[in-house]
PDB file of N, CA and C in Angstrom:
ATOM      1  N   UNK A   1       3.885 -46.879  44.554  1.00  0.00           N
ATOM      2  CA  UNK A   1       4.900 -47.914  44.588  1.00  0.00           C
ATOM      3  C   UNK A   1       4.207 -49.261  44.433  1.00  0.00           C
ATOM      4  N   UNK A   2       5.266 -50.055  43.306  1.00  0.00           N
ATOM      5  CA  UNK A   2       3.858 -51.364  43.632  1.00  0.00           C
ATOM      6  C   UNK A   2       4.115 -52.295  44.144  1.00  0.00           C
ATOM      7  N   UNK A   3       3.800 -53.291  44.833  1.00  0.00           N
ATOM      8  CA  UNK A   3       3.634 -54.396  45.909  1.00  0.00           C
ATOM      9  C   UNK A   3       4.760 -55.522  45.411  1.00  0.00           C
ATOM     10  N   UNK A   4       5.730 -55.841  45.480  1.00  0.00           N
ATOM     11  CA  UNK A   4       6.411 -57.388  45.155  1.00  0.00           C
ATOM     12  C   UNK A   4       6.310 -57.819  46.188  1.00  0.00           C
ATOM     13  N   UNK A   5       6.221 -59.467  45.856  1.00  0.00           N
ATOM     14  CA  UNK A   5       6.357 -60.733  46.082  1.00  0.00           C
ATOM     15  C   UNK A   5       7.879 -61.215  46.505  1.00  0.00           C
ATOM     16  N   UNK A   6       8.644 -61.261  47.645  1.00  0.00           N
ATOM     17  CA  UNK A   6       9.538 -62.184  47.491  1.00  0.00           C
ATOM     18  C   UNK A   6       9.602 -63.582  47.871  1.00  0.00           C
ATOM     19  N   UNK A   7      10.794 -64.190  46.926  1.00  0.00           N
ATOM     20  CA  UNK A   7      10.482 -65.639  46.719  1.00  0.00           C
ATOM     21  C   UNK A   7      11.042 -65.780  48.668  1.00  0.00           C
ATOM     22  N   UNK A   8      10.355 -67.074  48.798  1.00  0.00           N
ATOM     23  CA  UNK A   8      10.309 -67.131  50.221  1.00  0.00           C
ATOM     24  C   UNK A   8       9.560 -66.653  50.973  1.00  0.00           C
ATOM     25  N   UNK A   9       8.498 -66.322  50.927  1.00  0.00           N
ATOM     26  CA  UNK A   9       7.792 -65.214  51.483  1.00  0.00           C
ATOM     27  C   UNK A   9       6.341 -65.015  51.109  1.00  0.00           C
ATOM     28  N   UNK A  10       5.523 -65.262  52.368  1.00  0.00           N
ATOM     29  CA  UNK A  10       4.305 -64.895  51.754  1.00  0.00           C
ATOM     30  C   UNK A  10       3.986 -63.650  51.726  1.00  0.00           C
ATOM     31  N   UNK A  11       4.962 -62.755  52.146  1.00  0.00           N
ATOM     32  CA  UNK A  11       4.533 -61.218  52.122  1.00  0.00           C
ATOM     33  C   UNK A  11       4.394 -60.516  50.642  1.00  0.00           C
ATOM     34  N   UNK A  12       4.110 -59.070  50.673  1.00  0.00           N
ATOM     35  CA  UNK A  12       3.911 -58.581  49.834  1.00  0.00           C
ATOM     36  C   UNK A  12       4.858 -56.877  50.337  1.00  0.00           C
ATOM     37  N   UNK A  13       6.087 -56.842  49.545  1.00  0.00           N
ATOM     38  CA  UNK A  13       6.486 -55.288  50.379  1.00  0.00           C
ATOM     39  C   UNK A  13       6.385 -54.461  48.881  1.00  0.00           C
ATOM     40  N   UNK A  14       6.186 -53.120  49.842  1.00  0.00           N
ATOM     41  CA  UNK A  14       6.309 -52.566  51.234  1.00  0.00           C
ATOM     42  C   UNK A  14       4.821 -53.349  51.412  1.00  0.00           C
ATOM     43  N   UNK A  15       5.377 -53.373  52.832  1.00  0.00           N
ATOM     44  CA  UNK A  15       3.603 -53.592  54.414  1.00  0.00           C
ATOM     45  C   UNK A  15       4.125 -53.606  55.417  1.00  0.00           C
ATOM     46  N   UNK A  16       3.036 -52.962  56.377  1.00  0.00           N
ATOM     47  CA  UNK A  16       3.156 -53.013  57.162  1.00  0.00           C
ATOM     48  C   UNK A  16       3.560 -54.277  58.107  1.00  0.00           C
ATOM     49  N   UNK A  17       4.068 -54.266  58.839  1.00  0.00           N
ATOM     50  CA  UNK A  17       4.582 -55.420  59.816  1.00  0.00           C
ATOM     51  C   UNK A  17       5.017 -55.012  61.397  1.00  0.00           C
ATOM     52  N   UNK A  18       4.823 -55.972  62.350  1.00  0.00           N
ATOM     53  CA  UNK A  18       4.629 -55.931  63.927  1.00  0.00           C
ATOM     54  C   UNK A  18       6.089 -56.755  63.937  1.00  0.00           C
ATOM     55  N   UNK A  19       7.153 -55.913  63.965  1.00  0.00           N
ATOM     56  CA  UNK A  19       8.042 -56.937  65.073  1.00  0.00           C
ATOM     57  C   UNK A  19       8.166 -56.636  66.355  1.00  0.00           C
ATOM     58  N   UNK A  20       8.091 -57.982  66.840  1.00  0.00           N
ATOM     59  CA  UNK A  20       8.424 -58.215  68.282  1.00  0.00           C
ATOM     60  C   UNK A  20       9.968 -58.529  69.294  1.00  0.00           C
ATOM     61  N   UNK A  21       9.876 -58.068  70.538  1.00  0.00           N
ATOM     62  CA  UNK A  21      10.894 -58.752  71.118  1.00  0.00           C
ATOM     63  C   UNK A  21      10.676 -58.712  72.298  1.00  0.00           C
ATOM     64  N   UNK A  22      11.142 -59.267  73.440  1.00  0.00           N
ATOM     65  CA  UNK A  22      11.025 -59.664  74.860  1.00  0.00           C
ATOM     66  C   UNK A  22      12.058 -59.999  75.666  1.00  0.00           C
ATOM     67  N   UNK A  23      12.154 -59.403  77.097  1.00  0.00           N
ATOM     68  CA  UNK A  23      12.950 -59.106  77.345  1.00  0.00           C
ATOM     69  C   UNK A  23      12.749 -58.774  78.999  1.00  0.00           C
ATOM     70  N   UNK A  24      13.691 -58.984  79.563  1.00  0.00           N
ATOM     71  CA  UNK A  24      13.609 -58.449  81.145  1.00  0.00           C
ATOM     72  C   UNK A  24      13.304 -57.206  81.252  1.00  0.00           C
ATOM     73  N   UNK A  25      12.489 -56.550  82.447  1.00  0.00           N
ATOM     74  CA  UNK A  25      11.787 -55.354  81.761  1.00  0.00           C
ATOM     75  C   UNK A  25      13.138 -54.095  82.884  1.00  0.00           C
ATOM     76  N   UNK A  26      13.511 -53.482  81.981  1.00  0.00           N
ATOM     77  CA  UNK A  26      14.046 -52.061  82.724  1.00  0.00           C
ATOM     78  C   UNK A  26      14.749 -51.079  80.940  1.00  0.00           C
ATOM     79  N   UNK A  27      14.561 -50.026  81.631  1.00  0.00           N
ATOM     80  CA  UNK A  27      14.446 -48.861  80.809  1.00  0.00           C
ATOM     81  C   UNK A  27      15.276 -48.757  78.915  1.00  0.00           C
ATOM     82  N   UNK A  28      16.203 -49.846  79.589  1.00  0.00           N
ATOM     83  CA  UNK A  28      17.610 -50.164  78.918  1.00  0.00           C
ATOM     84  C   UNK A  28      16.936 -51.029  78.022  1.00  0.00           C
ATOM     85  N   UNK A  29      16.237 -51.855  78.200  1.00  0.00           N
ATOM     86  CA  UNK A  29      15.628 -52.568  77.551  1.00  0.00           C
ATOM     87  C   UNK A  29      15.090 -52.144  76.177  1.00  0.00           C
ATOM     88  N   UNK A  30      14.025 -51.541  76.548  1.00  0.00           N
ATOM     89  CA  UNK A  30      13.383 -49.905  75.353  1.00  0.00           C
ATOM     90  C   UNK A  30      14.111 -49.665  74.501  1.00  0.00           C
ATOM     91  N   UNK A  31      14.737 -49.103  75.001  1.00  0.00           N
ATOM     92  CA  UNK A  31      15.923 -48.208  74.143  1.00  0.00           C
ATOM     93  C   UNK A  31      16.712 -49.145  73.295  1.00  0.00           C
ATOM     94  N   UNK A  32      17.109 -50.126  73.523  1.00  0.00           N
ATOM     95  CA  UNK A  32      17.698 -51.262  72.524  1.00  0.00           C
ATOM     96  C   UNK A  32      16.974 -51.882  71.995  1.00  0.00           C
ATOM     97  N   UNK A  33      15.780 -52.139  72.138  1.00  0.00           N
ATOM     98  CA  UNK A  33      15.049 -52.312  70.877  1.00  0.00           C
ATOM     99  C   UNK A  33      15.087 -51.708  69.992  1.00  0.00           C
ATOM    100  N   UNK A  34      15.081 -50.084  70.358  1.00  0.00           N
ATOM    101  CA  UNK A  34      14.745 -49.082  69.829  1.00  0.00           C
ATOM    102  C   UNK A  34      15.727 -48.956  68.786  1.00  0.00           C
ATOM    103  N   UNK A  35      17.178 -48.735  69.462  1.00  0.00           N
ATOM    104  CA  UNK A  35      18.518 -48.491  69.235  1.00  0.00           C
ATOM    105  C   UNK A  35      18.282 -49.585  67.611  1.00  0.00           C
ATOM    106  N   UNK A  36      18.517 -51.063  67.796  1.00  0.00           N
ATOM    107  CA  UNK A  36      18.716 -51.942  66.428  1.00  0.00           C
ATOM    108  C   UNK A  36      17.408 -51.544  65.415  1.00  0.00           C
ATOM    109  N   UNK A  37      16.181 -51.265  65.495  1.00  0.00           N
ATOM    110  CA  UNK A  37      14.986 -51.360  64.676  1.00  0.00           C
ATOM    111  C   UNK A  37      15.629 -50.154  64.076  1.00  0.00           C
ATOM    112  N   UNK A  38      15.659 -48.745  64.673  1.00  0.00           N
ATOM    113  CA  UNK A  38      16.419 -47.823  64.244  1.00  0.00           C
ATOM    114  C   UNK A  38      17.152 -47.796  63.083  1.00  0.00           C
ATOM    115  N   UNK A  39      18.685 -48.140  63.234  1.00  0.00           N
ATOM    116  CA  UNK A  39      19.699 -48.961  62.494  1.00  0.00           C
ATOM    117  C   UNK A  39      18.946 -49.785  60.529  1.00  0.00           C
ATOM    118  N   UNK A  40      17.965 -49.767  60.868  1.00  0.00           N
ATOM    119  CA  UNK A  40      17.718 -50.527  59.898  1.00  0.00           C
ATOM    120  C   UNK A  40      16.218 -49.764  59.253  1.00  0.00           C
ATOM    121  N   UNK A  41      15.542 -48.891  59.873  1.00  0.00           N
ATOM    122  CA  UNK A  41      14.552 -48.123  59.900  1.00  0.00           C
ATOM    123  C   UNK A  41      15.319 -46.432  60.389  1.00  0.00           C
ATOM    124  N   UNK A  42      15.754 -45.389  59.863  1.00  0.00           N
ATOM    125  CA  UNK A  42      15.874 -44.341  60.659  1.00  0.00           C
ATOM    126  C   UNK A  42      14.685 -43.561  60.770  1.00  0.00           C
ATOM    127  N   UNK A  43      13.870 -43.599  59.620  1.00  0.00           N
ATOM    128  CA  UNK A  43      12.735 -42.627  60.133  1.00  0.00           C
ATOM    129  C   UNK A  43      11.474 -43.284  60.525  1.00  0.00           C
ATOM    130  N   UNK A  44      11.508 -44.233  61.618  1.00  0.00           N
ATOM    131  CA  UNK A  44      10.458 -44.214  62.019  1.00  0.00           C
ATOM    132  C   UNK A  44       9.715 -43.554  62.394  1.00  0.00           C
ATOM    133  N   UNK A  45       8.028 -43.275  62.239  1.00  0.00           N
ATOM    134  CA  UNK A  45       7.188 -42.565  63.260  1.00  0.00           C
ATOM    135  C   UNK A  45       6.676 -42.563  64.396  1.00  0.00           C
ATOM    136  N   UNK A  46       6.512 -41.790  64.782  1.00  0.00           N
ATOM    137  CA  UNK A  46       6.340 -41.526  66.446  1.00  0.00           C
ATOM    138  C   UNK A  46       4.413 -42.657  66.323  1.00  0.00           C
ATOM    139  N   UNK A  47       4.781 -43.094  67.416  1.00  0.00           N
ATOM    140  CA  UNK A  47       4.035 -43.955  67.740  1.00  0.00           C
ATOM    141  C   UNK A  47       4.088 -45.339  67.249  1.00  0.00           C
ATOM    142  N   UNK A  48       4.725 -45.621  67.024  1.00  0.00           N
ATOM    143  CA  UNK A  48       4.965 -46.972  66.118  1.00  0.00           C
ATOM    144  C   UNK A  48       5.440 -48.036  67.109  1.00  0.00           C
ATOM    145  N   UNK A  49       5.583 -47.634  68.520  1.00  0.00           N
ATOM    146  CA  UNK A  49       6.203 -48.309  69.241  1.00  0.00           C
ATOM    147  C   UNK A  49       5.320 -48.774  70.788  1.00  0.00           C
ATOM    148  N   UNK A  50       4.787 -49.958  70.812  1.00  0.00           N
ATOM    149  CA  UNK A  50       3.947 -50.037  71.868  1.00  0.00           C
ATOM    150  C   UNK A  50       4.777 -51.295  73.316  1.00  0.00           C
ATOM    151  N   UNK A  51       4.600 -51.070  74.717  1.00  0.00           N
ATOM    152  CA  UNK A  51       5.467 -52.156  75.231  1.00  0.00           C
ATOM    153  C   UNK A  51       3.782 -52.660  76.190  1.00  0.00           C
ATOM    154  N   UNK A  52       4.381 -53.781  76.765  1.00  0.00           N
ATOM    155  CA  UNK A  52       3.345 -54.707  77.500  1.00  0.00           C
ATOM    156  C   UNK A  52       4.252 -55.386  78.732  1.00  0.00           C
ATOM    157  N   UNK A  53       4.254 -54.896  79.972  1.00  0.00           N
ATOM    158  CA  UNK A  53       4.773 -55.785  80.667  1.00  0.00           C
ATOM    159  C   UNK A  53       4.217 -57.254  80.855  1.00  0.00           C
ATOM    160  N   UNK A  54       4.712 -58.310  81.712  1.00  0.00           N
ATOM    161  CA  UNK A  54       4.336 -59.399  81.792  1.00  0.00           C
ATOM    162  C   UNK A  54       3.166 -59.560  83.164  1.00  0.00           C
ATOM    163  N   UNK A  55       2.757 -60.256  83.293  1.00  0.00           N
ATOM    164  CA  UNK A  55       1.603 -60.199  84.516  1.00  0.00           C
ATOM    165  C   UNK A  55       2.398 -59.532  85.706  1.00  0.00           C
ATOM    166  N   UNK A  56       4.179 -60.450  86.053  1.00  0.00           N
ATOM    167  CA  UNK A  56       4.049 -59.938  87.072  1.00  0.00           C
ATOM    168  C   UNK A  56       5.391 -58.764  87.179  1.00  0.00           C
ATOM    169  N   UNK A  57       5.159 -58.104  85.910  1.00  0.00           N
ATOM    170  CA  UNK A  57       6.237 -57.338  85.816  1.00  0.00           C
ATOM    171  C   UNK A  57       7.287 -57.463  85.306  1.00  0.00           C
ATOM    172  N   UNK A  58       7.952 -59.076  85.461  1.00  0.00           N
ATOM    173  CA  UNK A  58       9.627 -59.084  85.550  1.00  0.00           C
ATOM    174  C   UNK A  58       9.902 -59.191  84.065  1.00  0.00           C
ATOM    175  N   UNK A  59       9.243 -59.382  82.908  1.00  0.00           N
ATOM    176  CA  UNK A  59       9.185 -59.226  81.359  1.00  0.00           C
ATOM    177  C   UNK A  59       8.374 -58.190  80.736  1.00  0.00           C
ATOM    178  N   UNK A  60       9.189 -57.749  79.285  1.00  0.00           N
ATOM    179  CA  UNK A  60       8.478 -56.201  79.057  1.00  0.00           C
ATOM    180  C   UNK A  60       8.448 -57.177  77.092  1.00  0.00           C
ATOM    181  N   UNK A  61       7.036 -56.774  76.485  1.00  0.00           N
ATOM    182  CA  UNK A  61       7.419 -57.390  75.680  1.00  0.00           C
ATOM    183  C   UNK A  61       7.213 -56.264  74.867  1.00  0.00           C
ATOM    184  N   UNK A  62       7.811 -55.621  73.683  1.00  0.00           N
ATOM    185  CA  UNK A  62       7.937 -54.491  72.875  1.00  0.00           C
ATOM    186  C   UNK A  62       7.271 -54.918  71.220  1.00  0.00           C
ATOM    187  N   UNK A  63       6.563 -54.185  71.320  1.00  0.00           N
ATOM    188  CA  UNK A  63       6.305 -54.250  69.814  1.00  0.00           C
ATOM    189  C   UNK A  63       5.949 -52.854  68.552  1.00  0.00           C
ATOM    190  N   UNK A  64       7.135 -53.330  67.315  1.00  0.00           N
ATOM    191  CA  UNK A  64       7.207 -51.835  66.973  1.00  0.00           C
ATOM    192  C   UNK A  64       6.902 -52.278  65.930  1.00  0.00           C
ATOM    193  N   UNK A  65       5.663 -51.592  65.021  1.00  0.00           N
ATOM    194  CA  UNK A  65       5.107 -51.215  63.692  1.00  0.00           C
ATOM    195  C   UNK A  65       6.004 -50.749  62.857  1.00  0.00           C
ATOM    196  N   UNK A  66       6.037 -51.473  61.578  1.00  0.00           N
ATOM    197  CA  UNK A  66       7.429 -50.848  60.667  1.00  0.00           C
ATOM    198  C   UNK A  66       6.422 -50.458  59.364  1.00  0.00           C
ATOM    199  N   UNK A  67       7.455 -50.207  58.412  1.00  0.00           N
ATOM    200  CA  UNK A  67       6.798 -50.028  56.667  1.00  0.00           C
ATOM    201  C   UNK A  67       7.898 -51.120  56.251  1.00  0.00           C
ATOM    202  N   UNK A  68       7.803 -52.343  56.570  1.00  0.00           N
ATOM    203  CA  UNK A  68       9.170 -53.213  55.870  1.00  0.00           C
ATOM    204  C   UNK A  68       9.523 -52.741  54.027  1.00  0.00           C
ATOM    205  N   UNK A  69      10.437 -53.085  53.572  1.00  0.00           N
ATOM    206  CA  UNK A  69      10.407 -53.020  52.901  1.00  0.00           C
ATOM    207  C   UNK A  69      10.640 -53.988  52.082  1.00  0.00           C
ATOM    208  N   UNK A  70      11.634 -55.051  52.306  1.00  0.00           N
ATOM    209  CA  UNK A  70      12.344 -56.407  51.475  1.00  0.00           C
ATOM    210  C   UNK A  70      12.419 -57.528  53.132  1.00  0.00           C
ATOM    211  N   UNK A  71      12.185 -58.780  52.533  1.00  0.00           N
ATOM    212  CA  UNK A  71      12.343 -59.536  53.658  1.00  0.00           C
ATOM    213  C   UNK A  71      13.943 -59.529  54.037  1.00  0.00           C
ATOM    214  N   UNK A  72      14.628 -59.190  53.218  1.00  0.00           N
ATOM    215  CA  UNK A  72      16.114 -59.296  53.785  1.00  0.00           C
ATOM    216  C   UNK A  72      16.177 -58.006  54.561  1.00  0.00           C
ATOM    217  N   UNK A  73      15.636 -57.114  54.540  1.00  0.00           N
ATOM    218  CA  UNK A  73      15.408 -56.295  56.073  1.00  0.00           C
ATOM    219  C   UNK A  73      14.905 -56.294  57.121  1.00  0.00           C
ATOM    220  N   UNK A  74      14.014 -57.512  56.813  1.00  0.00           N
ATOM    221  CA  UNK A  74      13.409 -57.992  58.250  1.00  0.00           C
ATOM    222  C   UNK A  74      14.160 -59.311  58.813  1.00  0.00           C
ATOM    223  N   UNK A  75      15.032 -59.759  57.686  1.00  0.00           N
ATOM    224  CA  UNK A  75      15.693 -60.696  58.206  1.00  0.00           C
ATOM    225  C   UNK A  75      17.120 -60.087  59.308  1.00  0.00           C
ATOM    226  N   UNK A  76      17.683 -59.384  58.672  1.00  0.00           N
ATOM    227  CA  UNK A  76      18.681 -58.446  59.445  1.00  0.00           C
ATOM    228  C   UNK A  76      17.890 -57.375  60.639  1.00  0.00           C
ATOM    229  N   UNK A  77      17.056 -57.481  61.000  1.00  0.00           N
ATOM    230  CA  UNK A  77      16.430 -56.802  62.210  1.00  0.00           C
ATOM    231  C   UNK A  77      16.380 -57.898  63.028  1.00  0.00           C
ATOM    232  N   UNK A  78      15.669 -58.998  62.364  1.00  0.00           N
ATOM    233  CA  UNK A  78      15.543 -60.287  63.394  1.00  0.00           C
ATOM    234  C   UNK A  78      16.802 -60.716  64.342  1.00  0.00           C
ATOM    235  N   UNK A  79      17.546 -60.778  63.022  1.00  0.00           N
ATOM    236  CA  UNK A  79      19.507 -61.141  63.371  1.00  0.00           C
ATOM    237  C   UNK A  79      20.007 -60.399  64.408  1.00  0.00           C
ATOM    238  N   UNK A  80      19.536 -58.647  64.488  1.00  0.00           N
ATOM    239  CA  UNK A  80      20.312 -57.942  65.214  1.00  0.00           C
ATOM    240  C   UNK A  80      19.620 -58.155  66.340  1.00  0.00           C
ATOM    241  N   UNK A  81      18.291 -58.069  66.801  1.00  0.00           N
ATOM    242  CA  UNK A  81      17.193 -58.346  67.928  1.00  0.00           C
ATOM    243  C   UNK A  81      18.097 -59.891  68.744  1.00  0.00           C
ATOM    244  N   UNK A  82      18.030 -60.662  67.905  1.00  0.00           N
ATOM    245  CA  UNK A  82      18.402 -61.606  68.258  1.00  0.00           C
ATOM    246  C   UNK A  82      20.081 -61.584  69.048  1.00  0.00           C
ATOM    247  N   UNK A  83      21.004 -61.335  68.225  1.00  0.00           N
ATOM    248  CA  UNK A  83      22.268 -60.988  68.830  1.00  0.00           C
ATOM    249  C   UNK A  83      22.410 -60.206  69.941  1.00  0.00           C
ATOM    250  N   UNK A  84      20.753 -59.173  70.423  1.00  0.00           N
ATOM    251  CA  UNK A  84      20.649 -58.394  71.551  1.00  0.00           C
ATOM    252  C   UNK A  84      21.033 -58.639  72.712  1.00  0.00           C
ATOM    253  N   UNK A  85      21.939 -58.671  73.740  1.00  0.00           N
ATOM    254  CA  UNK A  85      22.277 -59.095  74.783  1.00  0.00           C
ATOM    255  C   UNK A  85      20.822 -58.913  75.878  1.00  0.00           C
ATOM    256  N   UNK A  86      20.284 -57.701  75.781  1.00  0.00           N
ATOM    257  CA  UNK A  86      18.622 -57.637  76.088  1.00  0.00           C
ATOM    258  C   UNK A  86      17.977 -58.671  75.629  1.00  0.00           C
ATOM    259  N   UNK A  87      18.139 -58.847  74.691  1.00  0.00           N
ATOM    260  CA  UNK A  87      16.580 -59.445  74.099  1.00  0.00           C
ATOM    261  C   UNK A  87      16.636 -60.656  73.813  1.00  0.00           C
ATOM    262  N   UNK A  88      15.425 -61.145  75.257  1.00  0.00           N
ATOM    263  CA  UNK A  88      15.523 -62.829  74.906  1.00  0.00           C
ATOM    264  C   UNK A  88      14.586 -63.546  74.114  1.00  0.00           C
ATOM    265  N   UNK A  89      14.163 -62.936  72.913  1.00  0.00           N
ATOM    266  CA  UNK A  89      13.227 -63.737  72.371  1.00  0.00           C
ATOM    267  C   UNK A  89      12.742 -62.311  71.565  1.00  0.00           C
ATOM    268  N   UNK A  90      12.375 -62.784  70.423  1.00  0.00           N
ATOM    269  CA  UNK A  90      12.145 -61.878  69.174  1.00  0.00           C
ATOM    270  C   UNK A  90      11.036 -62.918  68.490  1.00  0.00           C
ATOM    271  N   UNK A  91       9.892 -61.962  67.627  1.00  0.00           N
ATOM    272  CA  UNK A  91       9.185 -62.853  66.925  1.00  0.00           C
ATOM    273  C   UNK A  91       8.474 -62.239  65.588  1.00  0.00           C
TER     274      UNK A  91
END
């Protein structure tokens, strides 16, 4: 497959990419990350998904490895992360 350029964008898809999000930490949390990246990714692979609580616990920050494909799919992941009633902060 070969690499484009979109305008706007210093990327190159498909690549790999780290999105992030953050969030008060309980179980529910996870899973709705999980739940929207999903939605827009169905076959992700197992392991693609790493979390980090905050020093003192009360924030969980999630970060899941994708194969993006077009920035307008990472733009609509951002959108949905963002609209997350969980998730206070996406990056």
């Amino acid at each position: 497959m070969s690499q484009e350029r979109e305008e706007g964008t210093l990327l190159e898809f498909p690549c790999e990419f780290s999105v992030k999000a953050m969030g008060l930490t309980s179980p529910d949390f996870d899973m709705a990350v999980l739940e929207v990246v999903r939605r827009h990714i169905p076959d992700m692979p197992e392991g693609c998904i790493s979390s980090r609580p905050s020093k003192n616990g009360k924030y969980t920050a999630i970060t899941v490895t994708i194969q993006a494909t077009s920035k307008k799919q990472l733009d609509a992941i951002y959108q949905d992360l963002t609209d997350h009633k969980h998730v206070l902060m996406s990056l």
